[in-house]
Protein backbone atom coordinates (compact mmCIF):
# COMPACT_ATOMS: atom_id res chain seq x y z
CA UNK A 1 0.00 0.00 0.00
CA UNK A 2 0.95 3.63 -0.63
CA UNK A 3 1.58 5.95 2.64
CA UNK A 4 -1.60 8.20 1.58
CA UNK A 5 -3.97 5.02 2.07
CA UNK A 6 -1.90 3.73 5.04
CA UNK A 7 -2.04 7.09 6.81
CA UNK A 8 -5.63 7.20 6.06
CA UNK A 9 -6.60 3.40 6.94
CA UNK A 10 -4.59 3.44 10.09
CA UNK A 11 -5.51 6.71 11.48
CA UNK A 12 -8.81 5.13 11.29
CA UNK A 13 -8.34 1.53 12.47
CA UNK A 14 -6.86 3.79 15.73
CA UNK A 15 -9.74 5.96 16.11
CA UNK A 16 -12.15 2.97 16.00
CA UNK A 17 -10.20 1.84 18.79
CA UNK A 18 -11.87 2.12 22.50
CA UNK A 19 -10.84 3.76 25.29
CA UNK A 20 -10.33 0.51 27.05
CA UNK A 21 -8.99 -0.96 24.27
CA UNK A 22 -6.48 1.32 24.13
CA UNK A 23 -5.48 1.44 27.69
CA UNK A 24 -4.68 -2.00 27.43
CA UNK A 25 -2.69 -2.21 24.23
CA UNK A 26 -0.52 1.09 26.26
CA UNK A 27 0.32 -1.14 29.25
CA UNK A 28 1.15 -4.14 26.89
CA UNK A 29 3.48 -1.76 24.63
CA UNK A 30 4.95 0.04 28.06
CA UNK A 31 5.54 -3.55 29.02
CA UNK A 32 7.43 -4.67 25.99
CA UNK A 33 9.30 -1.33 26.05
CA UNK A 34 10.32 -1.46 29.54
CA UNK A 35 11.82 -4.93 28.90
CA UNK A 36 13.60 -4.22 26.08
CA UNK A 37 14.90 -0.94 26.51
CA UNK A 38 19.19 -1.61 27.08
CA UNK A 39 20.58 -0.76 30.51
CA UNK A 40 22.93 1.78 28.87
CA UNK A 41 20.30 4.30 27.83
CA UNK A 42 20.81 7.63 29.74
CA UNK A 43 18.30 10.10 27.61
CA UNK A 44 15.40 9.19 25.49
CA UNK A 45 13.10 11.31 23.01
CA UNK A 46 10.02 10.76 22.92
CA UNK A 47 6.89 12.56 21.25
CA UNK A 48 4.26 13.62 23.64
CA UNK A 49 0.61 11.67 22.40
CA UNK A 50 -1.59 14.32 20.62
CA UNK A 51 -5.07 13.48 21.75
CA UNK A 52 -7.04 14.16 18.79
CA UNK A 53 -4.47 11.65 16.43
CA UNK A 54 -5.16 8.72 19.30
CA UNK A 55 -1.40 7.60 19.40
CA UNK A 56 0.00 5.07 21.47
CA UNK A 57 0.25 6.96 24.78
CA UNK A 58 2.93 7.42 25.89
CA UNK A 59 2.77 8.72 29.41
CA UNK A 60 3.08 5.44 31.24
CA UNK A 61 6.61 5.30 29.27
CA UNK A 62 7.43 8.74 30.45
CA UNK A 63 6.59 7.82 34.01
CA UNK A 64 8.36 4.43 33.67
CA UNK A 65 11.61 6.97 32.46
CA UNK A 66 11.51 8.35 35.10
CA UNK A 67 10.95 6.25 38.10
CA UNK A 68 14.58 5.16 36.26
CA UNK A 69 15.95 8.39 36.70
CA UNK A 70 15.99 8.71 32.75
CA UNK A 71 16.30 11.86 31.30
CA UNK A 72 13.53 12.64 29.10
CA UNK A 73 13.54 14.66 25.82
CA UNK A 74 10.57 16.07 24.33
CA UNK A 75 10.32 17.69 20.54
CA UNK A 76 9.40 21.20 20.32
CA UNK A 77 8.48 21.95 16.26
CA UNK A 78 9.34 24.65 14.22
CA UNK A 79 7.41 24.75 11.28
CA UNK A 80 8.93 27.60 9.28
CA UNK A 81 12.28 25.89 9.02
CA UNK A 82 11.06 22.34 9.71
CA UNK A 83 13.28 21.51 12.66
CA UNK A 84 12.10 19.39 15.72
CA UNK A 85 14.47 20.65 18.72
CA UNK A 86 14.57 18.14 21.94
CA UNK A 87 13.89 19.53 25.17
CA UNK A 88 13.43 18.15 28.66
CA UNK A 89 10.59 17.37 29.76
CA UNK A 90 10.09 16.69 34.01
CA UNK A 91 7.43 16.13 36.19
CA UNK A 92 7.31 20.14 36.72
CA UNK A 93 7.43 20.90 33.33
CA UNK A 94 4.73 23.23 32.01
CA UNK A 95 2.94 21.99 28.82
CA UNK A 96 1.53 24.37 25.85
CA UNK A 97 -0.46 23.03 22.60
CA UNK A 98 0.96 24.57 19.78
CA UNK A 99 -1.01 25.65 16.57
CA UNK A 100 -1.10 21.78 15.35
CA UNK A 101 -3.04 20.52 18.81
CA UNK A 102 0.88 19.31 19.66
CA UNK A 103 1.60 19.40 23.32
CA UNK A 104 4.81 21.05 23.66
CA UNK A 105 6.94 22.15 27.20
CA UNK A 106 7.34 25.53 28.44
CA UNK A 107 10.84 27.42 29.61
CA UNK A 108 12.34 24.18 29.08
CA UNK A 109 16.32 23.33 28.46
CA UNK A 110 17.69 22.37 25.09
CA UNK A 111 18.66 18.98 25.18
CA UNK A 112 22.17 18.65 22.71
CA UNK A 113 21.25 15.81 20.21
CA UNK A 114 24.73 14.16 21.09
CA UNK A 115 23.29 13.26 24.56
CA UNK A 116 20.10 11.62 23.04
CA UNK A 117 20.62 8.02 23.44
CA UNK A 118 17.14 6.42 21.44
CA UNK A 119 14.05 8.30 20.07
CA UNK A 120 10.68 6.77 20.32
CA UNK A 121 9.06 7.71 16.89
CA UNK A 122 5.71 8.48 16.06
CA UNK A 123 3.86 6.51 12.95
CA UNK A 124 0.56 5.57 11.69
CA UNK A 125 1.95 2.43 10.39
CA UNK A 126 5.34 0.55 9.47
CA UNK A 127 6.72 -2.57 7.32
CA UNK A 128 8.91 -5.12 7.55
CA UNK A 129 11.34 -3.49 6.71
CA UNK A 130 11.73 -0.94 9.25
CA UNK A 131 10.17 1.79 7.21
CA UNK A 132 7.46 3.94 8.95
CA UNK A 133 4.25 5.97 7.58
CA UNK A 134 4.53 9.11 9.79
CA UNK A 135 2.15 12.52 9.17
CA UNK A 136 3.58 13.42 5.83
CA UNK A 137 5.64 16.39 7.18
CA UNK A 138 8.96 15.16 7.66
CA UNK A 139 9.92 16.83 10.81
CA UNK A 140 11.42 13.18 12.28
CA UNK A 141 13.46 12.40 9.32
CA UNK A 142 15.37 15.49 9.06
CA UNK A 143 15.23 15.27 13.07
CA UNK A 144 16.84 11.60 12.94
CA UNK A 145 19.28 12.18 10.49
CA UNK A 146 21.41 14.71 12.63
CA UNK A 147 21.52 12.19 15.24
CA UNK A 148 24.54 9.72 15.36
CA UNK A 149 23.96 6.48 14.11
CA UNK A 150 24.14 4.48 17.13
CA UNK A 151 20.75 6.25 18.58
CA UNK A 152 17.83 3.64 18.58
CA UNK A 153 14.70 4.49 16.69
CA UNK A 154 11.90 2.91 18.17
CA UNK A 155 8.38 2.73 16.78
CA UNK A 156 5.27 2.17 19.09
CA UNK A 157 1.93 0.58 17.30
CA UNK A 158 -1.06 -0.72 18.14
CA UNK A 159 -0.82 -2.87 15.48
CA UNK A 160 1.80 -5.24 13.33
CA UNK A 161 3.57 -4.70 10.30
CA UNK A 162 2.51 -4.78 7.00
CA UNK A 163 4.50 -6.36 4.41
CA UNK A 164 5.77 -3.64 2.33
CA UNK A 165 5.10 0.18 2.14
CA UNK A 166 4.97 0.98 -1.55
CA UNK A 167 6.56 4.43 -1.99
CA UNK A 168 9.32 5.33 1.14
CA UNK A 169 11.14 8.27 -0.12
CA UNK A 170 14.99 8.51 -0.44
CA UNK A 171 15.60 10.43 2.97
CA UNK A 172 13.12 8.13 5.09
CA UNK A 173 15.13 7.18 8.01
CA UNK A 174 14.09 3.37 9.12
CA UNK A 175 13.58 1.92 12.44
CA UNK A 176 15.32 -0.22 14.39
CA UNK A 177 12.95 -1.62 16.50
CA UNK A 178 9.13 -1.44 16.72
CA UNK A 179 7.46 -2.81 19.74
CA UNK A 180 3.31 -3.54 18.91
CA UNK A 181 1.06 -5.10 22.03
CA UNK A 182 1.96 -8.50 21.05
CA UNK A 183 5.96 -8.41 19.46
CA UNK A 184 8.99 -6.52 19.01
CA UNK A 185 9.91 -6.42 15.89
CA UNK A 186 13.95 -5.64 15.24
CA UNK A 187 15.08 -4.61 11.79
């Protein structure tokens, strides 16, 4: 399938979802993240859920982060130049929505992308492969190719892989790891 379908089928298949559903498929993934997560990891990105797209939460990650004494790095967007910029996010940190309903944190510190140690990646859906269907704008590709290659990029879905996603584009940066309710998937 082509991204445009997949972003439109999945989006969907998410939003048909329950709330209970979902809670449960969130603890599962947290689960599977917590145990796979390497002991060596120091600083990890992750995107804040925006409500109205129904991503995989990730809150009970964040929390999990932190009981860990994990730093945690949050993106903050800027549209006009279409750079994502990491910045810590703590349990005092003040949260804003931006103009695109993205929750984002307020008088927070840069966080240098050398110290980022694995990025947790938001998608709609993803292949065997490794490739993901994101929103289209490309703020995490151009955001994961300044970051050395040893940083982890994991994807979080409710649901498997597909097979094959028809069209990635030459600057798509794969994952290395998705983690779904049920499996993690390594590329």
């Amino acid at each position: 399938m082509f991204k445009h379908e997949l972003r439109k089928y999945y989006l969907q298949k998410r939003i048909d979802l329950s709330d209970q559903e979902k809670a449960t498929l969130d603890m599962k993934i947290k689960s599977r993240f917590e145990n796979y997560l390497p002991d060596y990891i120091k600083t990890v990105h992750t995107y804040i859920p925006i409500p109205s797209k129904d991503e995989v939460d990730t809150w009970p990650i964040i929390y999990g982060l932190w009981e860990k004494n994990i730093q945690v790095a949050v993106p903050i967007l800027d549209p006009d130049k279409n750079i994502l910029s990491s910045y810590q996010l703590t349990r005092e940190t003040q949260l804003k929505v931006n103009g695109w309903k993205v929750p984002e944190p307020v008088d927070s510190k840069l966080i240098k992308n050398t110290f980022i140690d694995a990025v947790v990646v938001p998608l709609l859906s993803f292949d065997l492969n490794g490739n993901r269907v994101g929103y289209g704008k490309g703020f995490y590709d151009s955001f994961l190719s300044s970051l050395d290659k040893k940083v982890i990029k994991i994807g979080l879905s409710y649901f498997p892989a597909i097979e094959k996603i028809s069209d990635p584009d030459p600057w798509d940066i794969p994952l290395d790891v998705c983690i779904t309710p049920d499996q993690l998937f390594k590329f």
